[in-house]
C-alpha atoms as a PDB file:
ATOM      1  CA  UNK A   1     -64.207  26.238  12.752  1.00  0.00           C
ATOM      2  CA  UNK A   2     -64.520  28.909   9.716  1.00  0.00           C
ATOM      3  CA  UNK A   3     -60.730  29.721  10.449  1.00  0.00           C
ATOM      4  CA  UNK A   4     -59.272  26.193  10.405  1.00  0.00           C
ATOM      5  CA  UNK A   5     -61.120  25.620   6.721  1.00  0.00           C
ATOM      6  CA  UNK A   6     -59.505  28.577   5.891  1.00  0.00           C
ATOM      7  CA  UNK A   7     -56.554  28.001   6.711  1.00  0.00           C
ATOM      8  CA  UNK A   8     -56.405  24.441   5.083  1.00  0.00           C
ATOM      9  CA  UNK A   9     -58.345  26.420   2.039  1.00  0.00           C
ATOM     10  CA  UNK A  10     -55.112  28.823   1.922  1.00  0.00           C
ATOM     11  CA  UNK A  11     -52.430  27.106   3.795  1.00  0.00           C
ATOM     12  CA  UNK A  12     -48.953  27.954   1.809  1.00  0.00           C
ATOM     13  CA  UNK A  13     -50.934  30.620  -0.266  1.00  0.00           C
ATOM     14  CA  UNK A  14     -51.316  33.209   2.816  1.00  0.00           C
ATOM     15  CA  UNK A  15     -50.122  33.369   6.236  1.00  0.00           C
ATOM     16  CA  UNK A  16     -52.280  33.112  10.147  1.00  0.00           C
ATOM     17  CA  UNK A  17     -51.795  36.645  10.624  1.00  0.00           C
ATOM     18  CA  UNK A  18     -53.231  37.473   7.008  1.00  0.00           C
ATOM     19  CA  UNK A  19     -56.168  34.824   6.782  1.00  0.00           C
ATOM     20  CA  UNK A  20     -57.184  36.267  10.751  1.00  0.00           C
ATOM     21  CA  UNK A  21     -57.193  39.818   9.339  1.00  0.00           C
ATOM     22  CA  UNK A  22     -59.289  38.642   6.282  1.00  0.00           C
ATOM     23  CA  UNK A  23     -61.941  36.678   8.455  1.00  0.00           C
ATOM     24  CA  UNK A  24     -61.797  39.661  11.206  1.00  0.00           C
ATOM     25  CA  UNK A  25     -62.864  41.954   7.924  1.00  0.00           C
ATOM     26  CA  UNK A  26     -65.794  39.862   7.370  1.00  0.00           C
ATOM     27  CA  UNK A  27     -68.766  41.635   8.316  1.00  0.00           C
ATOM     28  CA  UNK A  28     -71.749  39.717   9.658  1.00  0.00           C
ATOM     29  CA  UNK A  29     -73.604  38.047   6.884  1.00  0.00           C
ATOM     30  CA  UNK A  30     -77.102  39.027   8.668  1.00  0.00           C
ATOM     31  CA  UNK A  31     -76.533  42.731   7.903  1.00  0.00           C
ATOM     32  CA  UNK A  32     -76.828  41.505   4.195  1.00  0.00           C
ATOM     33  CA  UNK A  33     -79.411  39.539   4.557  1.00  0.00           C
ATOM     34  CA  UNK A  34     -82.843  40.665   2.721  1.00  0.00           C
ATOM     35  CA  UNK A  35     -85.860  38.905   3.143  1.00  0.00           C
ATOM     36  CA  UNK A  36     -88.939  38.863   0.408  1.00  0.00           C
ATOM     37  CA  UNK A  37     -92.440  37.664  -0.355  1.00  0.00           C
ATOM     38  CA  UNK A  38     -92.158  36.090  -3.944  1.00  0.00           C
ATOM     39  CA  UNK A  39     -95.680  35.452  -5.626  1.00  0.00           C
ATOM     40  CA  UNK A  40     -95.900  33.481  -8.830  1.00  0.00           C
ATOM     41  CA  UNK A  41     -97.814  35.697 -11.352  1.00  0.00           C
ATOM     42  CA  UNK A  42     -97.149  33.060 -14.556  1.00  0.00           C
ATOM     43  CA  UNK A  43     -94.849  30.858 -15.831  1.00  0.00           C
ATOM     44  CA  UNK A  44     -94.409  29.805 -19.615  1.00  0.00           C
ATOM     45  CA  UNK A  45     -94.864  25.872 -20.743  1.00  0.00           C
ATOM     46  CA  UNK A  46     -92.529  23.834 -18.858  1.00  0.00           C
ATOM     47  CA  UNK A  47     -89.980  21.727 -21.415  1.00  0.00           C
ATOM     48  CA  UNK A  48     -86.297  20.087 -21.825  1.00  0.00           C
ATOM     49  CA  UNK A  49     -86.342  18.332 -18.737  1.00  0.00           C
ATOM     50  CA  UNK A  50     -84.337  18.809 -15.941  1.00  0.00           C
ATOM     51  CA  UNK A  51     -81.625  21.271 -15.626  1.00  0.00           C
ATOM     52  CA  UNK A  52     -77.680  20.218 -17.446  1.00  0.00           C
ATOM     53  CA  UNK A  53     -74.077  21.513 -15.849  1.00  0.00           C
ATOM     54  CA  UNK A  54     -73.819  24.822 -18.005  1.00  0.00           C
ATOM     55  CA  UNK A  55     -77.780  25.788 -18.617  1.00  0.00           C
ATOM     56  CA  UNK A  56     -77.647  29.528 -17.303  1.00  0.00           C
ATOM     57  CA  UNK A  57     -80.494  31.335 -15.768  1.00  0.00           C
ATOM     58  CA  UNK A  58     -81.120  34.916 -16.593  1.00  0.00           C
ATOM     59  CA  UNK A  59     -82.784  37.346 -13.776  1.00  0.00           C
ATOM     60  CA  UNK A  60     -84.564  40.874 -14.488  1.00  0.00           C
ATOM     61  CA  UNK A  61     -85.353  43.263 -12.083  1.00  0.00           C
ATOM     62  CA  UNK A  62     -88.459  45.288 -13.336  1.00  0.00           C
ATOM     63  CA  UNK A  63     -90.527  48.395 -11.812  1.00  0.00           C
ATOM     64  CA  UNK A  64     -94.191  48.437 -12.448  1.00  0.00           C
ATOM     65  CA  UNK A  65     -94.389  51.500 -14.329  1.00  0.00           C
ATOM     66  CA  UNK A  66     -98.008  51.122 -15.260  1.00  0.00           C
ATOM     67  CA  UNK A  67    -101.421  48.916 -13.763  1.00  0.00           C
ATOM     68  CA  UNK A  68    -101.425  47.241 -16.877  1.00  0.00           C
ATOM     69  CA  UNK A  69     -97.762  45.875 -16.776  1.00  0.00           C
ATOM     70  CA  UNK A  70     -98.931  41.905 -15.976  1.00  0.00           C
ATOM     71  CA  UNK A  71    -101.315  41.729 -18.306  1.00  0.00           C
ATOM     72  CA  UNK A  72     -99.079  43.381 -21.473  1.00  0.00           C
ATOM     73  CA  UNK A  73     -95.951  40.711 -19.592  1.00  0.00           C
ATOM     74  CA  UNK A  74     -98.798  37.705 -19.954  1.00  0.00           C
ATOM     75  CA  UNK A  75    -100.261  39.020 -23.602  1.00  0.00           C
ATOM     76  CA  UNK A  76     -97.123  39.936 -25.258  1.00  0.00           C
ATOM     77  CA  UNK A  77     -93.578  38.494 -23.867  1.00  0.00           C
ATOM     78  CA  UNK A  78     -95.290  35.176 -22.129  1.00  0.00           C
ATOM     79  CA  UNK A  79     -95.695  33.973 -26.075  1.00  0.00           C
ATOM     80  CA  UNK A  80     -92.323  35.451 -27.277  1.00  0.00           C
ATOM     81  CA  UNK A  81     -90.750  33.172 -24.864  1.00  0.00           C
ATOM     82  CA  UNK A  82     -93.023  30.346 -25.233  1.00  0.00           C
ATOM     83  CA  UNK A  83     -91.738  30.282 -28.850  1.00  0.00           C
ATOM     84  CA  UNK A  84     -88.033  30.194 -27.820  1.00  0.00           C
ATOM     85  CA  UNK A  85     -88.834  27.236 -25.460  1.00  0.00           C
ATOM     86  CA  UNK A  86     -90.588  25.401 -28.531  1.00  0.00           C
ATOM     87  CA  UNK A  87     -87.526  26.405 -30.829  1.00  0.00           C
ATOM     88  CA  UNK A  88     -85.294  25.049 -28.021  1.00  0.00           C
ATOM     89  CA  UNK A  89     -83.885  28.364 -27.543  1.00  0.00           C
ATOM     90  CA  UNK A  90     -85.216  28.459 -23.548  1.00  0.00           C
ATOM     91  CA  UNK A  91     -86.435  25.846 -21.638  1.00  0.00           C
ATOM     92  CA  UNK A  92     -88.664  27.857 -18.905  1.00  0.00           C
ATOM     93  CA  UNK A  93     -89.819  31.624 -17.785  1.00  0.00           C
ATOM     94  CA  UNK A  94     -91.641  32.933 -14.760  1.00  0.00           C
ATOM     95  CA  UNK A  95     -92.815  36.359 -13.723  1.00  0.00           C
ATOM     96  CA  UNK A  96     -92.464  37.009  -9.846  1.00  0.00           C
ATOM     97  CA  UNK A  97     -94.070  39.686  -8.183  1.00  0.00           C
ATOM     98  CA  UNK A  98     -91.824  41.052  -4.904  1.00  0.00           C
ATOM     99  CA  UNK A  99     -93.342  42.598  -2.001  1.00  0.00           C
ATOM    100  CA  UNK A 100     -91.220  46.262  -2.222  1.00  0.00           C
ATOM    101  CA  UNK A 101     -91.200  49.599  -3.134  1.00  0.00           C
ATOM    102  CA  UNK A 102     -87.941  49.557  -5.615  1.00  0.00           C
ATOM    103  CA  UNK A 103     -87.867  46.165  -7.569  1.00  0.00           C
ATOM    104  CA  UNK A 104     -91.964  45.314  -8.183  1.00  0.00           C
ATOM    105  CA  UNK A 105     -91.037  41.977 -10.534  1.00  0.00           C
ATOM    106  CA  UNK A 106     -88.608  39.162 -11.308  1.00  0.00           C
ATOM    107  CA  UNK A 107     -88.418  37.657 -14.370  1.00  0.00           C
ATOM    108  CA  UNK A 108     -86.379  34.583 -14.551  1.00  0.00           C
ATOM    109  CA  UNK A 109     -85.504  32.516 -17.743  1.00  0.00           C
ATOM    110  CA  UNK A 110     -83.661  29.659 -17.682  1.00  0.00           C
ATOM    111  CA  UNK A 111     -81.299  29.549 -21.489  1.00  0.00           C
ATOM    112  CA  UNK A 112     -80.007  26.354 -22.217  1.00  0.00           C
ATOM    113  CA  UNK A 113     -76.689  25.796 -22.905  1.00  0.00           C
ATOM    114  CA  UNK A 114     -76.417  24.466 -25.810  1.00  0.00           C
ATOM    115  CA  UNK A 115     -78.278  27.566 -27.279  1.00  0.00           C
ATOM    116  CA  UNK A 116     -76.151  29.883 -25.544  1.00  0.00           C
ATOM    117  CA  UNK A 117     -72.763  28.304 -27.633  1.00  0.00           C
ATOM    118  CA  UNK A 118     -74.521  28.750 -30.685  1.00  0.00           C
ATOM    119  CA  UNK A 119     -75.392  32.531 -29.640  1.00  0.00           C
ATOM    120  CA  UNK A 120     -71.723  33.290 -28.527  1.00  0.00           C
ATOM    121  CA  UNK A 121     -70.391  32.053 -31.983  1.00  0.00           C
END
């Protein structure tokens, strides 16, 4: 079934032969897969309503350095960003904890787009 899409997807673009030996490269997508625990630690005021074509979510990958990292997260960035939502710069912000040894914390902020014109100018 995967090869007749792809062949409609690429049909006068590549040949059988070369869309066989592109799906026979394919390695088996459950090798990649990774599976995590995600806890909410906090999330900023919510505002802006729902989600618009072009709003673009950032993600940071963080390593607890010290005990002390949620707490300076919640007392000193949580309000930086809660400022940006109330300027209309963001519209939301969470910080995730993750169950591994590498990558301790997410934190995810959604910029809307709008914004993000005015910052490219």
């Amino acid at each position: 079934m995967v090869l007749e899409l792809a062949q409609k997807a690429y049909k006068g673009k590549m040949s059988r032969r070369s869309i066989q030996r592109m799906m026979d490269g394919t390695g088996s997508e459950s090798r990649q897969r990774r599976n995590y625990v995600i806890q909410v630690i906090d999330a900023t005021i919510l505002a802006g309503g729902d989600y618009k074509p072009g709003d673009v979510a950032t993600i940071n990958l963080m390593s607890k350095k010290t005990d002390d990292f949620e707490q300076y997260e919640n007392e000193v960035w949580k309000p930086v960003a809660e400022r940006n939502i109330l300027s209309g710069i963001l519209d939301i912000g969470y910080l995730l904890r993750l169950k591994t040894e590498q990558i301790t914390h997410l934190k995810v902020l959604l910029i809307l787009y709008g914004t993000l014109k005015e910052i490219l100018k």
